[in-house]
N, C-alpha and C. Protein backbone atom coordinates (compact mmCIF):
# COMPACT_ATOMS: atom_id res chain seq x y z
N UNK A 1 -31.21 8.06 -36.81
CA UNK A 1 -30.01 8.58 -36.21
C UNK A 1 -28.81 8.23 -37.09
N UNK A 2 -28.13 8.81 -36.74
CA UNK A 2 -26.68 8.87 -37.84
C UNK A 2 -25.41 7.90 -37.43
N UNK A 3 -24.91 7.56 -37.98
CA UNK A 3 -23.86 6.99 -36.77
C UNK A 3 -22.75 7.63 -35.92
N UNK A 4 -22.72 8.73 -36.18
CA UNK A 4 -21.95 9.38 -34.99
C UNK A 4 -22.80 9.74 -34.05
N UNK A 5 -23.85 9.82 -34.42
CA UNK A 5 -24.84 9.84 -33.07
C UNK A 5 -24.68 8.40 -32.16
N UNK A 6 -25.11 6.99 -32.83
CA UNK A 6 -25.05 6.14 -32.21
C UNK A 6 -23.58 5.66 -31.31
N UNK A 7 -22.33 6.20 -31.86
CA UNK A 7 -21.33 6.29 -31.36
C UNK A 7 -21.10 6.95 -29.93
N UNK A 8 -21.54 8.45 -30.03
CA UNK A 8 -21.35 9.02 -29.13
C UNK A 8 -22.60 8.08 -27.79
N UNK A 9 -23.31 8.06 -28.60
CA UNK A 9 -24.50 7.64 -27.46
C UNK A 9 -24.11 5.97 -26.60
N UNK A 10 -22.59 5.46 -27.26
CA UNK A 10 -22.43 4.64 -26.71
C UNK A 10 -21.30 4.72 -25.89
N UNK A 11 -20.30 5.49 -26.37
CA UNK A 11 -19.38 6.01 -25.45
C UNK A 11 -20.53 7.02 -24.14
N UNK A 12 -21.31 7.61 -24.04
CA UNK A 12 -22.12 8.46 -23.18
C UNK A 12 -22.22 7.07 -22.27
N UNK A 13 -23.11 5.66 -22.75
CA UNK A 13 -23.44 4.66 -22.04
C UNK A 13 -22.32 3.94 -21.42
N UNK A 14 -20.97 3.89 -22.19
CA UNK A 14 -19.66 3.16 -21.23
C UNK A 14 -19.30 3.98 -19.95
N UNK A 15 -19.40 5.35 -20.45
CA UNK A 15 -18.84 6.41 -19.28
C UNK A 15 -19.80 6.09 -18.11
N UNK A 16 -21.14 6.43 -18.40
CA UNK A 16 -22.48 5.86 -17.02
C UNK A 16 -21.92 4.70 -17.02
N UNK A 17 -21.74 3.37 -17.35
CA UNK A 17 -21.86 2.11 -16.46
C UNK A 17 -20.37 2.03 -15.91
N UNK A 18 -19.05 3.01 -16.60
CA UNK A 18 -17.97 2.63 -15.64
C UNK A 18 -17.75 3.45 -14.20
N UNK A 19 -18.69 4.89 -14.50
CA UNK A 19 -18.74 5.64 -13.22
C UNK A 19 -19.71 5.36 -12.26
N UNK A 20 -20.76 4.28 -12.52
CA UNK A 20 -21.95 3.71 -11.43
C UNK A 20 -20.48 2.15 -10.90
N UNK A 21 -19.86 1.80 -11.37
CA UNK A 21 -19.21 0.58 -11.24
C UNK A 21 -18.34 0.91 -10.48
N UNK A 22 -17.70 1.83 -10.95
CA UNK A 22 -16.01 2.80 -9.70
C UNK A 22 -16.82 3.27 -8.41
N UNK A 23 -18.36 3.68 -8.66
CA UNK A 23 -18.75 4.01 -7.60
C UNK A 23 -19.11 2.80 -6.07
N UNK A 24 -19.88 2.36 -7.29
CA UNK A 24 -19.92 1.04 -6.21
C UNK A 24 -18.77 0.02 -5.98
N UNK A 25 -18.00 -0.35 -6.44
CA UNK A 25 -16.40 -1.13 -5.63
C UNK A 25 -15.75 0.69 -5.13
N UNK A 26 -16.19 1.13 -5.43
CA UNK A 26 -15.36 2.12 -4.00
C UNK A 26 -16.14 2.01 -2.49
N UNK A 27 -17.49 1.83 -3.06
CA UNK A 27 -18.37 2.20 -1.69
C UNK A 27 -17.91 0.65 -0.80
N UNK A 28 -18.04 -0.54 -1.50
CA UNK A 28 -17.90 -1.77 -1.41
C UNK A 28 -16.07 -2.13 -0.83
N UNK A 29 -15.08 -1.28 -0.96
CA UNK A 29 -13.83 -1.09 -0.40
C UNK A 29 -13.82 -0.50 0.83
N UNK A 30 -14.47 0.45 0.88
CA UNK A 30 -14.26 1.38 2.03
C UNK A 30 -15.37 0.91 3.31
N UNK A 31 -16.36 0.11 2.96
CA UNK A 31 -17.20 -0.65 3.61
C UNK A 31 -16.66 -1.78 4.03
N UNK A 32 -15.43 -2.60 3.37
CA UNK A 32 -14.50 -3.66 4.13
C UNK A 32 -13.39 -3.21 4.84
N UNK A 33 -13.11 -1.95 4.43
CA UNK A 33 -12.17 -1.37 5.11
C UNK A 33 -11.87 -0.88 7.06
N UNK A 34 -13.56 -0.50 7.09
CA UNK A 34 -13.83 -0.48 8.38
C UNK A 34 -14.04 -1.44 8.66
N UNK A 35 -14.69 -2.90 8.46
CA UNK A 35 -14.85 -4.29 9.48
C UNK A 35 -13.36 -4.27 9.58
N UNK A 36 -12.70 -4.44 9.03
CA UNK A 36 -11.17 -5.22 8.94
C UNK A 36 -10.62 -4.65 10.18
N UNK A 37 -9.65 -4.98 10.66
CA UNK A 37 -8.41 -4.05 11.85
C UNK A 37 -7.23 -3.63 11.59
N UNK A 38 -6.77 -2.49 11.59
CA UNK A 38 -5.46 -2.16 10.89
C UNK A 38 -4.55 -2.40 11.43
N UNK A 39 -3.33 -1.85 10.37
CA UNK A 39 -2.12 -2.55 11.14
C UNK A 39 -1.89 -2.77 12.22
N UNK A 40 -0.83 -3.31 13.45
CA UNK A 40 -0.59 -3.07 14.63
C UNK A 40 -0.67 -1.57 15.27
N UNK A 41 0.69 -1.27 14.25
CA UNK A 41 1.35 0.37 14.23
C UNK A 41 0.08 1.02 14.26
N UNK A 42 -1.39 1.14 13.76
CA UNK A 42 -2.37 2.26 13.86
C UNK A 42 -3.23 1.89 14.89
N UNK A 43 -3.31 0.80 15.45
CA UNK A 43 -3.97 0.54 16.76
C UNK A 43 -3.46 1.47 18.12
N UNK A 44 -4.35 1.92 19.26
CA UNK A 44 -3.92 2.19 20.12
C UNK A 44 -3.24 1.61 21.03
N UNK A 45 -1.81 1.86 21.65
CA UNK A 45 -1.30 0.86 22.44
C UNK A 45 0.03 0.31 21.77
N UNK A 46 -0.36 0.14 20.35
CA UNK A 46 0.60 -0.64 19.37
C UNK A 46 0.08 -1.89 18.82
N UNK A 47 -1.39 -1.91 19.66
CA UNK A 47 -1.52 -3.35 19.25
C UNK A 47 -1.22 -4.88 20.02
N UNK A 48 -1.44 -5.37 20.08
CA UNK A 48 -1.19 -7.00 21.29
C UNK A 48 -0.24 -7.83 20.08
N UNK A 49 0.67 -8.12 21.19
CA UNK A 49 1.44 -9.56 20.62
C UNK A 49 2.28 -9.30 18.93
N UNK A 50 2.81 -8.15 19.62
CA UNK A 50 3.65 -7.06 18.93
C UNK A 50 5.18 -7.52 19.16
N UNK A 51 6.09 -7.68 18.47
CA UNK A 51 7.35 -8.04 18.93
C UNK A 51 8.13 -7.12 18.95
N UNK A 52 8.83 -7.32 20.14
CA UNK A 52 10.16 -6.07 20.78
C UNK A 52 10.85 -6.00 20.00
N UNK A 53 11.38 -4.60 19.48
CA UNK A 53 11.93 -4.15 18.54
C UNK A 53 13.67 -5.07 18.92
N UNK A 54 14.46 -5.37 17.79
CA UNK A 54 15.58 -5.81 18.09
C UNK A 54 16.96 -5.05 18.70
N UNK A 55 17.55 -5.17 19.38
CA UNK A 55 18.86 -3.95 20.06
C UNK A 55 19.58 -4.44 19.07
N UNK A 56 20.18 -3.27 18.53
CA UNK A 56 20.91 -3.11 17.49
C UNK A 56 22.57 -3.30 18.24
N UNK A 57 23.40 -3.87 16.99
CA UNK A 57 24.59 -4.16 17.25
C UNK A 57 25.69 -3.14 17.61
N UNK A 58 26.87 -3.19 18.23
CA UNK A 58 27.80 -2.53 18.45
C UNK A 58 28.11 -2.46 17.25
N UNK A 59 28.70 -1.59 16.38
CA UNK A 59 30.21 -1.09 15.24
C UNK A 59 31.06 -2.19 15.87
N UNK A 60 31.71 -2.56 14.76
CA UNK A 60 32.83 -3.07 14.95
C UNK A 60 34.27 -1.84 14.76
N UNK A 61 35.14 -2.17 15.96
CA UNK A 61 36.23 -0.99 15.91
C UNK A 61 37.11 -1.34 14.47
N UNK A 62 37.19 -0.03 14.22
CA UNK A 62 38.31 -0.18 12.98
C UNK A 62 39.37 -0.47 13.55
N UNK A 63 39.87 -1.87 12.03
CA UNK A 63 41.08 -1.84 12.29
C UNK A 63 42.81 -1.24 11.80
N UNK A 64 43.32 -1.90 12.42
CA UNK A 64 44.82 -1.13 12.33
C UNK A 64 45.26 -1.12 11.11
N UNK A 65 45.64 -0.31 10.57
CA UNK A 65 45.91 -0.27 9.16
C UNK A 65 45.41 -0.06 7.97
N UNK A 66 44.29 0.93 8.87
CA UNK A 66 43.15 0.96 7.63
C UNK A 66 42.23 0.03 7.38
N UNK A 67 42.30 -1.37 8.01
CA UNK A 67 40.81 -2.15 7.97
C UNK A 67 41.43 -3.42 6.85
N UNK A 68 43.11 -2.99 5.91
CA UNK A 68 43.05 -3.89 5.18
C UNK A 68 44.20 -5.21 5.92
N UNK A 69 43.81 -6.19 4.72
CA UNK A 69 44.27 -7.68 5.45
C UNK A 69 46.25 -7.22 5.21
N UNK A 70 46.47 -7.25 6.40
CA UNK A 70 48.32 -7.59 6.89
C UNK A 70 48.46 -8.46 5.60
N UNK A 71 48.27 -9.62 5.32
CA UNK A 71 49.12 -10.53 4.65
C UNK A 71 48.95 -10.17 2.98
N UNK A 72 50.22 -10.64 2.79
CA UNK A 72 50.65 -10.03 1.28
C UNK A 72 50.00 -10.60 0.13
């Protein structure tokens, strides 16, 4: 064999062992993916022991004069 043969035939062999490898840590992701529990937010309900959203503040009224400081 020539060496661009042996070349190609080794790039041919990186491509098979990185697409058997992406295959399996994908299968191996998506297989931890379901044991696990998702966020609160995608649970039904919202989820337990969820904290009450905070009430947001009044505006403060503008003030007189345009908001800037009286003193000189």
């Amino acid at each position: 064999m020539s060496t661009t043969m042996w070349v190609l035939v080794g790039l041919a062999a990186w491509v098979l062992v990185g697409l058997a490898v992406a295959l399996v840590l994908g299968r191996m992701i998506r297989m931890r993916d379901r044991e696990s529990p998702g966020p609160p937010d995608e649970q039904p309900g919202g989820g337990e022991g969820t904290a009450a959203p905070r009430p947001r503040r009044a505006a403060e009224p503008p003030q007189p004069g345009g908001g800037r400081d009286p003193r000189p």
